[in-house]
PDB file of N, CA and C in Angstrom:
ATOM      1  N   UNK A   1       9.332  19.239 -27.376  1.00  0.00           N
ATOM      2  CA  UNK A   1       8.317  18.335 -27.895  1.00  0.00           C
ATOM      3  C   UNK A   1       8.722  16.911 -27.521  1.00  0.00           C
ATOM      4  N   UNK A   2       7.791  15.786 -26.957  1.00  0.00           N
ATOM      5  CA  UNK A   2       7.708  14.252 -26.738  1.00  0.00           C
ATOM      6  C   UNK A   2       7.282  13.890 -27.706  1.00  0.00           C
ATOM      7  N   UNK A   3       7.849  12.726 -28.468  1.00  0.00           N
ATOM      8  CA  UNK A   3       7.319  11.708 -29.125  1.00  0.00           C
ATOM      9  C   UNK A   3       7.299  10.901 -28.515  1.00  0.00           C
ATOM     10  N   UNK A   4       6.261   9.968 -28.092  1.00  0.00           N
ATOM     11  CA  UNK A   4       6.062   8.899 -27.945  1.00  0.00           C
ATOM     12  C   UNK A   4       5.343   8.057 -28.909  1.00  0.00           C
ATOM     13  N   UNK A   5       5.895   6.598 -29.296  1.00  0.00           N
ATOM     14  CA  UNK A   5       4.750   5.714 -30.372  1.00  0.00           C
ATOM     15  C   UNK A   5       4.529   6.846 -31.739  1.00  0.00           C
ATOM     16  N   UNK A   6       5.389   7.609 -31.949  1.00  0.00           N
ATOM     17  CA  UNK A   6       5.021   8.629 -32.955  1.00  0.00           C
ATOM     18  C   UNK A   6       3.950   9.594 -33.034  1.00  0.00           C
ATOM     19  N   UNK A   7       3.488   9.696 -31.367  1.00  0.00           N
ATOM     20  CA  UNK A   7       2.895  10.797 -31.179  1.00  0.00           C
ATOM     21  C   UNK A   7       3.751  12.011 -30.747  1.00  0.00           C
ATOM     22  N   UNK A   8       3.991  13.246 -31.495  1.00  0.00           N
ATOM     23  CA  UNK A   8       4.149  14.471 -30.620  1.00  0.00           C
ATOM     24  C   UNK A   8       3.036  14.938 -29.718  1.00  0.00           C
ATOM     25  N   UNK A   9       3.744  15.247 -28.273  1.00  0.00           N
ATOM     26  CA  UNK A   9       2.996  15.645 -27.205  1.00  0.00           C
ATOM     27  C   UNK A   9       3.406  17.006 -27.179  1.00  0.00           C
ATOM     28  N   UNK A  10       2.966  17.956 -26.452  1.00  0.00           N
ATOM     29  CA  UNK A  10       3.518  19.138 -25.950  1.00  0.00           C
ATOM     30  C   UNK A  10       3.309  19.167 -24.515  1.00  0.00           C
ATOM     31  N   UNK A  11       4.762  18.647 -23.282  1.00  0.00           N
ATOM     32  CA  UNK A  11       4.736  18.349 -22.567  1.00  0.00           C
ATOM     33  C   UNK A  11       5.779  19.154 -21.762  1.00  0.00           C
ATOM     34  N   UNK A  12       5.318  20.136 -20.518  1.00  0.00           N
ATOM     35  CA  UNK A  12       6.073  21.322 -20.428  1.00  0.00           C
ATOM     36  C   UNK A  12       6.142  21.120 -19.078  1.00  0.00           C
ATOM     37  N   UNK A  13       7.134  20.422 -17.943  1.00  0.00           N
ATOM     38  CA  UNK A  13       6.686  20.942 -16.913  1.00  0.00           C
ATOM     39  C   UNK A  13       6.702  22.072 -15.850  1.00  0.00           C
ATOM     40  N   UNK A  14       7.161  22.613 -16.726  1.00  0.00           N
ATOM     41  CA  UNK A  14       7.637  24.679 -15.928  1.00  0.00           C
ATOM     42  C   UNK A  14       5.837  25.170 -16.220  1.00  0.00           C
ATOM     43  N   UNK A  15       5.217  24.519 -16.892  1.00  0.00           N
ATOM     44  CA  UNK A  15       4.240  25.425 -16.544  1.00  0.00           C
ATOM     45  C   UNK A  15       3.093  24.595 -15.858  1.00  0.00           C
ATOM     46  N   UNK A  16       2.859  25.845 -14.800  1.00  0.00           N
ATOM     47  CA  UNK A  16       2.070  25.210 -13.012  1.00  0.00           C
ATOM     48  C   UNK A  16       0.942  24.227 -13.507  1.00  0.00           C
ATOM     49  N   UNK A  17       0.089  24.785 -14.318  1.00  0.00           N
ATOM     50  CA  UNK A  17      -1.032  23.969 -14.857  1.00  0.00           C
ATOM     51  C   UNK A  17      -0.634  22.156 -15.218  1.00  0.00           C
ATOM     52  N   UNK A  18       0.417  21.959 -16.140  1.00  0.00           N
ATOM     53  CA  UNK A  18       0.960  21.094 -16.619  1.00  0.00           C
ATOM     54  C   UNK A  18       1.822  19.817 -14.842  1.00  0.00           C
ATOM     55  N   UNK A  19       2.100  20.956 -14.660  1.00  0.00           N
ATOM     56  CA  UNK A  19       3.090  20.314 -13.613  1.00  0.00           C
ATOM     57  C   UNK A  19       1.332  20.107 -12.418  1.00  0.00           C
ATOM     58  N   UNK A  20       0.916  20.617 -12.052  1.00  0.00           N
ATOM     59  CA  UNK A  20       0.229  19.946 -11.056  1.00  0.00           C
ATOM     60  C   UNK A  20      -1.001  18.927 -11.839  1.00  0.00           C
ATOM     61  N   UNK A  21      -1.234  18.817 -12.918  1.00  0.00           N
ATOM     62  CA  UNK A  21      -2.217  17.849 -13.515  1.00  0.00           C
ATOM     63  C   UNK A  21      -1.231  16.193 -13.721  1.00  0.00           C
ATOM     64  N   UNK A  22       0.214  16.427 -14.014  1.00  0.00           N
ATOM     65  CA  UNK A  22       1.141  15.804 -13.890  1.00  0.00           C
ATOM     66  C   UNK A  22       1.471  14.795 -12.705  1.00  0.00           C
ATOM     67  N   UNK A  23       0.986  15.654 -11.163  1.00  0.00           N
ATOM     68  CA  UNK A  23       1.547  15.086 -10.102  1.00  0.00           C
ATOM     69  C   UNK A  23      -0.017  14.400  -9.703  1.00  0.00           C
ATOM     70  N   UNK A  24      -1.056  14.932  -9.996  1.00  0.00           N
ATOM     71  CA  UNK A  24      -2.285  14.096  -9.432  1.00  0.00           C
ATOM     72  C   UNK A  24      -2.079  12.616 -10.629  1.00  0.00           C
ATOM     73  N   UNK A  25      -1.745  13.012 -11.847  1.00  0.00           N
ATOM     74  CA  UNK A  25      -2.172  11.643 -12.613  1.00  0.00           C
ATOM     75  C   UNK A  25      -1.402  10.953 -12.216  1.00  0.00           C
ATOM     76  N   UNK A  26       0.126  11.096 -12.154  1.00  0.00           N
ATOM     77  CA  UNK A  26       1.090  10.031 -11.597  1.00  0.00           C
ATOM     78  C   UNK A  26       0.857   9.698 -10.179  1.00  0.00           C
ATOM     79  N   UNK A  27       0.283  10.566  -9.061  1.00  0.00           N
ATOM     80  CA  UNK A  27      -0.644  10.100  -7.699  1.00  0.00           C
ATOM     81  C   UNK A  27      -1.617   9.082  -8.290  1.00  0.00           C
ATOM     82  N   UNK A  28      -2.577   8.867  -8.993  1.00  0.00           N
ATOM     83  CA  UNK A  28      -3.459   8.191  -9.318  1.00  0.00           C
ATOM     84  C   UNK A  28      -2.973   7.155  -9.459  1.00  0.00           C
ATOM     85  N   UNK A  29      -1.862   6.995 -10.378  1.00  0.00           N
ATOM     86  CA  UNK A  29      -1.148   5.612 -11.571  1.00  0.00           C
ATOM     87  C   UNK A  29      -0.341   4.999 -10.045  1.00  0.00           C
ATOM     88  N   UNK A  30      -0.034   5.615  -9.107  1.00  0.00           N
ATOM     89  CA  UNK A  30       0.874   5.341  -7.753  1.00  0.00           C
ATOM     90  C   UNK A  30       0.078   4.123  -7.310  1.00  0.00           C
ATOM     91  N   UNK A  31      -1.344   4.848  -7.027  1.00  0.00           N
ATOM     92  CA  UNK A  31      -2.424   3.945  -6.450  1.00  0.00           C
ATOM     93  C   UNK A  31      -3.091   2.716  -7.138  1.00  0.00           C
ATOM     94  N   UNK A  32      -3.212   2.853  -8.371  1.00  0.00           N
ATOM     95  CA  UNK A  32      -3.472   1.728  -9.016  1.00  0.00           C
ATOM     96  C   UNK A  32      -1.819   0.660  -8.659  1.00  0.00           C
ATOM     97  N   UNK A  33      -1.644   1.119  -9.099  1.00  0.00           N
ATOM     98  CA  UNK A  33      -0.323   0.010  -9.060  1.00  0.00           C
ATOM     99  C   UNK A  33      -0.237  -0.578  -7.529  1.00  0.00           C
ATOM    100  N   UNK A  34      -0.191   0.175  -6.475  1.00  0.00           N
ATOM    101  CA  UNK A  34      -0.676  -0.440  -5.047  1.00  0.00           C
ATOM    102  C   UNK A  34      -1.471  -1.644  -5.034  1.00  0.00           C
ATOM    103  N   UNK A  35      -2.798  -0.813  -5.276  1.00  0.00           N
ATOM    104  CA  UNK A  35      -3.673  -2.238  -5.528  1.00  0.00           C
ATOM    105  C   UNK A  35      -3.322  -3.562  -6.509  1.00  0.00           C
ATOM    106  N   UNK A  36      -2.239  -3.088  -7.007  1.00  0.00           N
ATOM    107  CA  UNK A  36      -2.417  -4.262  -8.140  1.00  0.00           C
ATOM    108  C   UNK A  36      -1.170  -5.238  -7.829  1.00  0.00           C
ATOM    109  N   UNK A  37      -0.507  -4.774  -6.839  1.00  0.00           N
ATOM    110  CA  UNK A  37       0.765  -5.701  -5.949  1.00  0.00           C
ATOM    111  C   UNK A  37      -0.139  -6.914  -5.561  1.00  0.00           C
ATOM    112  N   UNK A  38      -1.018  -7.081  -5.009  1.00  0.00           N
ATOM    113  CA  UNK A  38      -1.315  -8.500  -4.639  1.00  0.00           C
ATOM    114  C   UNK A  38      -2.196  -9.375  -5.465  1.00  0.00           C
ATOM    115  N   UNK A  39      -2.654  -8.538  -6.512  1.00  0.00           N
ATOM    116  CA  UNK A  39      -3.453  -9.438  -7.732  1.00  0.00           C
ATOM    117  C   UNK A  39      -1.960 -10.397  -8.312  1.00  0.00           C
ATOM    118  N   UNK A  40      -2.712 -12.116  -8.704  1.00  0.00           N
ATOM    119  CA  UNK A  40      -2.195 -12.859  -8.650  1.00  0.00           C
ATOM    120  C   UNK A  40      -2.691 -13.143 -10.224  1.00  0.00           C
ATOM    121  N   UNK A  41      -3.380 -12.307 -10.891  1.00  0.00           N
ATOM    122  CA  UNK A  41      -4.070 -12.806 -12.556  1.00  0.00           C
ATOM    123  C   UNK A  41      -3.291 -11.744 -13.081  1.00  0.00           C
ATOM    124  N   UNK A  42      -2.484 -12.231 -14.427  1.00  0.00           N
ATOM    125  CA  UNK A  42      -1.384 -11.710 -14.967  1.00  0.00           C
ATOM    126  C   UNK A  42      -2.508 -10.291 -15.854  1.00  0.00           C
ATOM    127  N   UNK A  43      -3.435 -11.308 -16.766  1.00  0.00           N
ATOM    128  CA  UNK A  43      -4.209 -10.688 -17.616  1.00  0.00           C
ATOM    129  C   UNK A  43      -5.002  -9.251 -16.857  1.00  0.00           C
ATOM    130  N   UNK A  44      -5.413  -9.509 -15.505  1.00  0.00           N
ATOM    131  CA  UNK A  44      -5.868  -8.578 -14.875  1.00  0.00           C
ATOM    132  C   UNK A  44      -5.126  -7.182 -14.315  1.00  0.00           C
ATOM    133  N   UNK A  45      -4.243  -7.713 -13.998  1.00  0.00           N
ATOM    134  CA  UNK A  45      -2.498  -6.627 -13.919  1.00  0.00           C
ATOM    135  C   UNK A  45      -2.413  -5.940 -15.279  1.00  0.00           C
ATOM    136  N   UNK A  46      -2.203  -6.910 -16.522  1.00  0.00           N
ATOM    137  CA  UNK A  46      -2.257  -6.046 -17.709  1.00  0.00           C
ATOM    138  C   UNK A  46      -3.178  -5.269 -18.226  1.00  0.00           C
ATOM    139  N   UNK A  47      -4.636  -5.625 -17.864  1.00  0.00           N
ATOM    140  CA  UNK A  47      -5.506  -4.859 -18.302  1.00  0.00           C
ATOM    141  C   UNK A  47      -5.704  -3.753 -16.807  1.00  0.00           C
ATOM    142  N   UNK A  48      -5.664  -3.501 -16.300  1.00  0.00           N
ATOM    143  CA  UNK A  48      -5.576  -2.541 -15.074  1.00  0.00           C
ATOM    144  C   UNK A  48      -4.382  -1.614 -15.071  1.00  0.00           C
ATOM    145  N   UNK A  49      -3.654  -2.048 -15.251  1.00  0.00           N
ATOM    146  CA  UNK A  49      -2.237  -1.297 -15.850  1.00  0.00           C
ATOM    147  C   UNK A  49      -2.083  -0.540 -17.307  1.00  0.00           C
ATOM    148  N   UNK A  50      -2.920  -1.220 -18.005  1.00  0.00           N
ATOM    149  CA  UNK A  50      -3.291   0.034 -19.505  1.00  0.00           C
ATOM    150  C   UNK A  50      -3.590   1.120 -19.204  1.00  0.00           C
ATOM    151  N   UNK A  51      -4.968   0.903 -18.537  1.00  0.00           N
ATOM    152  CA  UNK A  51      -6.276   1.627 -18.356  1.00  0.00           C
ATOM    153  C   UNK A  51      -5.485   2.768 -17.959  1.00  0.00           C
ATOM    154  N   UNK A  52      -4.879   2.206 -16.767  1.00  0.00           N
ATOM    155  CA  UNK A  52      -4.475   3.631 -15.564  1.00  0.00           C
ATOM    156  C   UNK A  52      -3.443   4.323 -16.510  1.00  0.00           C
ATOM    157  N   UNK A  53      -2.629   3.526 -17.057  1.00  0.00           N
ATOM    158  CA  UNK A  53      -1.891   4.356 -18.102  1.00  0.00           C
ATOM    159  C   UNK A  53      -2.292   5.419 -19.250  1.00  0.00           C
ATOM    160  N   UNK A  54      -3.121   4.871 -19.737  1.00  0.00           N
ATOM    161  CA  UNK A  54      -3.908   5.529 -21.032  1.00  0.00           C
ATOM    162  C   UNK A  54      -4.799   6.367 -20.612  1.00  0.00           C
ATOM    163  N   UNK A  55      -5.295   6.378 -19.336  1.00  0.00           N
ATOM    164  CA  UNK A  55      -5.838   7.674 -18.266  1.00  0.00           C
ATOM    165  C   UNK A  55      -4.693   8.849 -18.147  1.00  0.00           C
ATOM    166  N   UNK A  56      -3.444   8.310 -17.435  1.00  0.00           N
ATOM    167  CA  UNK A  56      -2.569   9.308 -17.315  1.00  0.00           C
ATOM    168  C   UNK A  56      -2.676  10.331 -18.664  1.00  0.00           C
ATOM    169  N   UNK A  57      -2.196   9.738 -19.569  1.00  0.00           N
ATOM    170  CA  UNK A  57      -2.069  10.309 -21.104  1.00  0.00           C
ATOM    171  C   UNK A  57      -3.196  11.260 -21.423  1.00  0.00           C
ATOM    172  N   UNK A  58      -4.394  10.336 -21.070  1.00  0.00           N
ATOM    173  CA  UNK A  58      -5.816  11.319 -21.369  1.00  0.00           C
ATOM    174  C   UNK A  58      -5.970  12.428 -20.257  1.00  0.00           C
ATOM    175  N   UNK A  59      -5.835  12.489 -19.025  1.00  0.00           N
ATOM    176  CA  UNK A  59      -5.723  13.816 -18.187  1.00  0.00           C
ATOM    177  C   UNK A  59      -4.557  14.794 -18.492  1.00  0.00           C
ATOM    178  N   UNK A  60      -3.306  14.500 -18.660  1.00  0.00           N
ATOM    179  CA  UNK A  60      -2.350  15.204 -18.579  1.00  0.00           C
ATOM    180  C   UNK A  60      -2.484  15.854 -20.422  1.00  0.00           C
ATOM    181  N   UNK A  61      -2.508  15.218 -21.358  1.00  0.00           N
ATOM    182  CA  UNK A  61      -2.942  15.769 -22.427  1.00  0.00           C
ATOM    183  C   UNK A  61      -4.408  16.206 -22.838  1.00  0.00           C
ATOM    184  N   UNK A  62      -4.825  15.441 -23.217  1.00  0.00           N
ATOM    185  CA  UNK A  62      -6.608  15.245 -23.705  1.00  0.00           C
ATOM    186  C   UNK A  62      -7.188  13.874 -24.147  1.00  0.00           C
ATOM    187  N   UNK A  63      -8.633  14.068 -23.515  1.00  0.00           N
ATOM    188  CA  UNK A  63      -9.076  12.760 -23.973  1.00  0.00           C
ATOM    189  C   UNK A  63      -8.899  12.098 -25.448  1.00  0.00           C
ATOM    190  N   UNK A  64      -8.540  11.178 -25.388  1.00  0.00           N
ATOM    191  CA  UNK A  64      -7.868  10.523 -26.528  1.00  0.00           C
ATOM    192  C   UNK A  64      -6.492  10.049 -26.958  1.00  0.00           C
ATOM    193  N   UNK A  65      -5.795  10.606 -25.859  1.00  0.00           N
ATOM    194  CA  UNK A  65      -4.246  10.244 -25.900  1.00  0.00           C
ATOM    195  C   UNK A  65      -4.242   9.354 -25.838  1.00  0.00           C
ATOM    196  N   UNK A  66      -4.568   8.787 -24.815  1.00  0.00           N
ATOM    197  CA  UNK A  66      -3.712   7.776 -24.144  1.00  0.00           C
ATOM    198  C   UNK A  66      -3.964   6.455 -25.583  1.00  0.00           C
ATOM    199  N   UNK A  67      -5.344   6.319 -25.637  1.00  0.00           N
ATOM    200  CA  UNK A  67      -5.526   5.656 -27.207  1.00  0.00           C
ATOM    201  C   UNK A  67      -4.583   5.807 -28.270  1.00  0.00           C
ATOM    202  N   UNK A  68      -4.085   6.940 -28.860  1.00  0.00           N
ATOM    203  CA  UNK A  68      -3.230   7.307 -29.743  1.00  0.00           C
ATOM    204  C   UNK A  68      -2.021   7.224 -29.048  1.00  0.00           C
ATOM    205  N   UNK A  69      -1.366   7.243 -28.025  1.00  0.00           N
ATOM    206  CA  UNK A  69      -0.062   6.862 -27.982  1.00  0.00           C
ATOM    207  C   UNK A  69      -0.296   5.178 -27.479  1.00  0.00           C
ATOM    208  N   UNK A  70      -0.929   4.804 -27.369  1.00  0.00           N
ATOM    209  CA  UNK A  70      -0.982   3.114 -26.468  1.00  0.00           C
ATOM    210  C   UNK A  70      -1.832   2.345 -27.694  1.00  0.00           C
ATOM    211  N   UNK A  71      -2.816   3.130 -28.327  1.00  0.00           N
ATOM    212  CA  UNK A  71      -3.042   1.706 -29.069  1.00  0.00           C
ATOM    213  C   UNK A  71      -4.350   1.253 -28.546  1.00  0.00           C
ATOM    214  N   UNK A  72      -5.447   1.195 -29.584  1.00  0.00           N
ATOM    215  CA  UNK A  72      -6.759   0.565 -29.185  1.00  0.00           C
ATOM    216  C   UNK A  72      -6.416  -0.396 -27.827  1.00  0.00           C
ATOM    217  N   UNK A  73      -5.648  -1.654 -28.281  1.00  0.00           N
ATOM    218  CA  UNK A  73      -5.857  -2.608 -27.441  1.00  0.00           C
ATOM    219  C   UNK A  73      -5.260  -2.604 -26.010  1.00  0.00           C
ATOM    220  N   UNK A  74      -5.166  -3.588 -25.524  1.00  0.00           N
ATOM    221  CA  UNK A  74      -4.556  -3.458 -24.544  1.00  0.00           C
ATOM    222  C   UNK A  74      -2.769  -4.285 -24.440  1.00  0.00           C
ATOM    223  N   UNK A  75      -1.578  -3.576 -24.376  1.00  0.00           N
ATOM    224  CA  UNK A  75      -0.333  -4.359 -24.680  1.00  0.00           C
ATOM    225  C   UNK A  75       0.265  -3.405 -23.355  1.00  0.00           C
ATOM    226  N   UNK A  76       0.736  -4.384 -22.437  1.00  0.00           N
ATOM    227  CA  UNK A  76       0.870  -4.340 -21.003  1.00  0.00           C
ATOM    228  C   UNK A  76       2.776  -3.633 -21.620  1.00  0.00           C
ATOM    229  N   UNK A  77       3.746  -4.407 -22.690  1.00  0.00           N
ATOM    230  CA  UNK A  77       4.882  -3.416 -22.880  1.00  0.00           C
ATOM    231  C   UNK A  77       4.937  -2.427 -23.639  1.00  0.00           C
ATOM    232  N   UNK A  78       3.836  -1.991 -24.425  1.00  0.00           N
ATOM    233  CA  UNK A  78       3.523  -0.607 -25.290  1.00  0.00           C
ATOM    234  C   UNK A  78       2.980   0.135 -23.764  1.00  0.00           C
ATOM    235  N   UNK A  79       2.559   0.019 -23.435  1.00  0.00           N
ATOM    236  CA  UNK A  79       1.877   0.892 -22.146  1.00  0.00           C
ATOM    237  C   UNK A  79       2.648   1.313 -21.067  1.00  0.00           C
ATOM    238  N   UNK A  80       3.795   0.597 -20.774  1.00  0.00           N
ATOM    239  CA  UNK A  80       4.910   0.623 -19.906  1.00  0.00           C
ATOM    240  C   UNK A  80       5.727   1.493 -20.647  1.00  0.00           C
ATOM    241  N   UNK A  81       6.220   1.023 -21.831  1.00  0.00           N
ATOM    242  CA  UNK A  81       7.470   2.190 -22.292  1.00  0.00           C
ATOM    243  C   UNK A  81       7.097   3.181 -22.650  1.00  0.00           C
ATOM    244  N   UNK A  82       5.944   3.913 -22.788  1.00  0.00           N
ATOM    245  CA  UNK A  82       4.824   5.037 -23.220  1.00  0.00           C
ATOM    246  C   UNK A  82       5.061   5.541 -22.126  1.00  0.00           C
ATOM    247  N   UNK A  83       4.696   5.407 -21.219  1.00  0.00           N
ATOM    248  CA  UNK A  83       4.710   5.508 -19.376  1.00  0.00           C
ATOM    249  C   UNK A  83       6.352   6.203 -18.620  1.00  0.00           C
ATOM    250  N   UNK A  84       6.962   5.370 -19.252  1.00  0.00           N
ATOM    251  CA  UNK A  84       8.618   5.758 -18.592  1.00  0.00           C
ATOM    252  C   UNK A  84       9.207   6.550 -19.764  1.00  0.00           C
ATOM    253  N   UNK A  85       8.791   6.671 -20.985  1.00  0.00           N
ATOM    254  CA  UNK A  85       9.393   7.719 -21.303  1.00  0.00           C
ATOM    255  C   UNK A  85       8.486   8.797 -20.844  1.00  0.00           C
ATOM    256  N   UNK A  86       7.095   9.103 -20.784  1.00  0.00           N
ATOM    257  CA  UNK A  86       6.590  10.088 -20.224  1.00  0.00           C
ATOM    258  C   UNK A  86       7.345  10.852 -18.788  1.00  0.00           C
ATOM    259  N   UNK A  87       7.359   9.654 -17.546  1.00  0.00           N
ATOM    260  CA  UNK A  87       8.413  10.007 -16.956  1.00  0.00           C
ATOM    261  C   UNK A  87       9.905  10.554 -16.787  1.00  0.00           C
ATOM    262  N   UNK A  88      10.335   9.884 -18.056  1.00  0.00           N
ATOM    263  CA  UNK A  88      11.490  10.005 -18.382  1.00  0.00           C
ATOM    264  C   UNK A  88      11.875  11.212 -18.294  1.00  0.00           C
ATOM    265  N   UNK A  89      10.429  11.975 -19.161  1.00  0.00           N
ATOM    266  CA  UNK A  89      11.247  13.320 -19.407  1.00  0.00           C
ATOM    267  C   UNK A  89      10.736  14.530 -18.411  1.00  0.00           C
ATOM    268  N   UNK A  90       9.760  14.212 -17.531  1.00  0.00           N
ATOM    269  CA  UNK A  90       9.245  14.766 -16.509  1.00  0.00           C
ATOM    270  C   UNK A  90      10.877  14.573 -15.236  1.00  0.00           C
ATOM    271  N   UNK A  91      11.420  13.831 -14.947  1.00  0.00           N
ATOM    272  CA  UNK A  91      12.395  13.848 -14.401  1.00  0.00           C
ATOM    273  C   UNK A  91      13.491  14.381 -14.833  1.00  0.00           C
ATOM    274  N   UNK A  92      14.135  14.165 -16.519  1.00  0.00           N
ATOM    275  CA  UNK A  92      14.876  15.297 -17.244  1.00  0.00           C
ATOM    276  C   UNK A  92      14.544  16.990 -17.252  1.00  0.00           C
ATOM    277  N   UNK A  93      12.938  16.994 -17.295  1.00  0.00           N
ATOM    278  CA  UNK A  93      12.382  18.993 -16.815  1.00  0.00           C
ATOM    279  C   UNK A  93      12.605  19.121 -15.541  1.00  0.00           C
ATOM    280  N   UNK A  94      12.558  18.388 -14.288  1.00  0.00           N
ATOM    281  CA  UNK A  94      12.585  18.679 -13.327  1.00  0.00           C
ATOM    282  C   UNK A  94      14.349  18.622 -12.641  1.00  0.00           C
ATOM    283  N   UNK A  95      14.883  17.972 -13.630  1.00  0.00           N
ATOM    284  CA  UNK A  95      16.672  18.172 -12.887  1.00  0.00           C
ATOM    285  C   UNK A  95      16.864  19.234 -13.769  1.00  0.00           C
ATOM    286  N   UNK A  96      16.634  19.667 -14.717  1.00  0.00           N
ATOM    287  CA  UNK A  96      16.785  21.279 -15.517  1.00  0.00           C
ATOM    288  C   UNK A  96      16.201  22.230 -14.491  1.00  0.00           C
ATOM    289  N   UNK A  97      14.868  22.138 -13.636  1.00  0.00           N
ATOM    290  CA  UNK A  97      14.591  22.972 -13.066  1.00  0.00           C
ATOM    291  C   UNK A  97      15.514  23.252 -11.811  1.00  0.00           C
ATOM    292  N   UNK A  98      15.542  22.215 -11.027  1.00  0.00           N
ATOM    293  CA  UNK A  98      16.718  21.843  -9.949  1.00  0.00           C
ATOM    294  C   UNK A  98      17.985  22.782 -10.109  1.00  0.00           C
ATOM    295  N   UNK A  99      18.774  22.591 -11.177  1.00  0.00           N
ATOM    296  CA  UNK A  99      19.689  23.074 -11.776  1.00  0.00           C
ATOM    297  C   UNK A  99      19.319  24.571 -12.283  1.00  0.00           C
ATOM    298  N   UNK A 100      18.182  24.836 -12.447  1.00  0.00           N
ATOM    299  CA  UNK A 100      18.098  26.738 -13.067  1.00  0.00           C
ATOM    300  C   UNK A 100      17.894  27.292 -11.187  1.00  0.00           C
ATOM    301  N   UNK A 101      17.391  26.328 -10.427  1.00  0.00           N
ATOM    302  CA  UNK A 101      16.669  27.009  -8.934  1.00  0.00           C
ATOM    303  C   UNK A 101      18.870  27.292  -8.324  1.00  0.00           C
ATOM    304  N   UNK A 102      19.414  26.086  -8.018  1.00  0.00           N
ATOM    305  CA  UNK A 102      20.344  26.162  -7.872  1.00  0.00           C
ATOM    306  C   UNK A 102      21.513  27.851  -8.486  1.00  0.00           C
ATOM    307  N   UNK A 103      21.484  27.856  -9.404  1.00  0.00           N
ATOM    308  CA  UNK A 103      22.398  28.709 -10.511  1.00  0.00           C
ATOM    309  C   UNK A 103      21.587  30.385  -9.858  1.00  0.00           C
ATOM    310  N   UNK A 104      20.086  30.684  -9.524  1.00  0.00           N
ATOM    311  CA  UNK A 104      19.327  31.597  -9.025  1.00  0.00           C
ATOM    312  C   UNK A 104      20.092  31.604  -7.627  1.00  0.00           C
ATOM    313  N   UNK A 105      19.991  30.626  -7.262  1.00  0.00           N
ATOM    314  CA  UNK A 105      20.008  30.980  -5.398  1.00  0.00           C
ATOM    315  C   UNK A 105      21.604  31.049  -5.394  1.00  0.00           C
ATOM    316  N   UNK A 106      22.644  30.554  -6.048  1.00  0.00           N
ATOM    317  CA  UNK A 106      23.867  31.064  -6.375  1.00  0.00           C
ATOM    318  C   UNK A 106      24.653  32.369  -6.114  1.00  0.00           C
ATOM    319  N   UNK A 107      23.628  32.815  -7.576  1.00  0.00           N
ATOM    320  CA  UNK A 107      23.979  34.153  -8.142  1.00  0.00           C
ATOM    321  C   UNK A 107      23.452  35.000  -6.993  1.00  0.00           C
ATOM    322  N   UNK A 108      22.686  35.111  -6.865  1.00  0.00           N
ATOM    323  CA  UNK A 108      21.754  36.066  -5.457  1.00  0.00           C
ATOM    324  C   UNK A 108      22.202  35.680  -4.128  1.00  0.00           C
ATOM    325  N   UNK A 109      22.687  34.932  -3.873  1.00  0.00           N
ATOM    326  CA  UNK A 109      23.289  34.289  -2.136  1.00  0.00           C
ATOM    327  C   UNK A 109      24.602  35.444  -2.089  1.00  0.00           C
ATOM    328  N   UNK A 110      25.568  35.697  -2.572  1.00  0.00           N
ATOM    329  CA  UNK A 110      26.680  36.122  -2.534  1.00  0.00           C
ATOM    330  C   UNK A 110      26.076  37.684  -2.260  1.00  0.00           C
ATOM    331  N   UNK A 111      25.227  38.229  -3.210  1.00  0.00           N
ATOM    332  CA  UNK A 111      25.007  39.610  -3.058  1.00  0.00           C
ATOM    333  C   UNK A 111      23.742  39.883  -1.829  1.00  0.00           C
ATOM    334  N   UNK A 112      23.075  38.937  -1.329  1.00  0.00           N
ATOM    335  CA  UNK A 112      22.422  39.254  -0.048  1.00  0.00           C
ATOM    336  C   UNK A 112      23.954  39.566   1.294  1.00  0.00           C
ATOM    337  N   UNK A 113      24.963  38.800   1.366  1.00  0.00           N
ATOM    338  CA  UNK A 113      25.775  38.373   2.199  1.00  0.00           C
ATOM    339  C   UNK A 113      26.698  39.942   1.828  1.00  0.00           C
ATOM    340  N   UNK A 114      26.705  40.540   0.908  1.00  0.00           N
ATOM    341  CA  UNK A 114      27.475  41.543   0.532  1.00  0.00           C
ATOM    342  C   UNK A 114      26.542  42.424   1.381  1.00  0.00           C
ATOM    343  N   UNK A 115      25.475  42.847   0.898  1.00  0.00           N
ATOM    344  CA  UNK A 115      24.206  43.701   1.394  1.00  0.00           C
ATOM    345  C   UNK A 115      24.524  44.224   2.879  1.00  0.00           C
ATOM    346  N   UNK A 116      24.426  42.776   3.748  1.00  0.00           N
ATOM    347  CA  UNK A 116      24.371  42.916   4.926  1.00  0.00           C
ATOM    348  C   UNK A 116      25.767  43.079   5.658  1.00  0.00           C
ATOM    349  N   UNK A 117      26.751  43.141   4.822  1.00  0.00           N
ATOM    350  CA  UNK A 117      27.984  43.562   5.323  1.00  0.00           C
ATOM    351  C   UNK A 117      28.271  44.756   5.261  1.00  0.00           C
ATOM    352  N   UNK A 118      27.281  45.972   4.737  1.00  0.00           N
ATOM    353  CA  UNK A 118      27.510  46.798   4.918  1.00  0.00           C
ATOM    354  C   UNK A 118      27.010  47.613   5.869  1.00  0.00           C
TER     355      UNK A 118
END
């Protein structure tokens, strides 16, 4: 379970559904942020930078997240640390996965190499 802002999420990325709705929203949040390298209006960065945030939240969970973990308004460092711990722990599931793929191809490498020695 994620808390973020004192929301519990249920945020899993071993499962395919979760993990590929995961990689389009953070593709999306990639692209906003692109565009938003050469905007020179602070207020416009912050409000463009919610949005895409509080989108992520609402695709990857359900409509309404991103509101309930970010907050009616718009606060450019509630929206950021909402954001990187979301990441946070999408990079903590994915070095657990790394680490279970590793420990598999391990255990099974030695006994293919046995196999064929006979």
């Amino acid at each position: 379970m994620l808390n973020i802002n004192g929301v519990d999420l249920e945020f899993d990325m071993f499962d395919t559904e979760t993990a590929k709705v995961y990689e389009s929203a953070i593709a999306e949040m990639n692209g906003v942020v692109e565009e938003l390298r050469e905007e020179s209006s602070m207020s416009v960065v912050f409000e463009k930078s919610c949005a895409a945030t509080k989108k992520v939240f609402d695709v990857i969970f359900d409509a309404g997240t991103g509101i309930e973990v970010c907050g009616e308004r718009d606060n450019f460092k509630t929206c950021q640390e909402a954001f990187c711990l979301l990441v946070d722990e999408a990079i903590k599931q994915r070095a657990e996965l790394d680490e279970m793929q590793k420990a598999v191809a391990t255990k099974y490498q030695g006994n293919r190499a046995q196999r064929r020695a006979k």
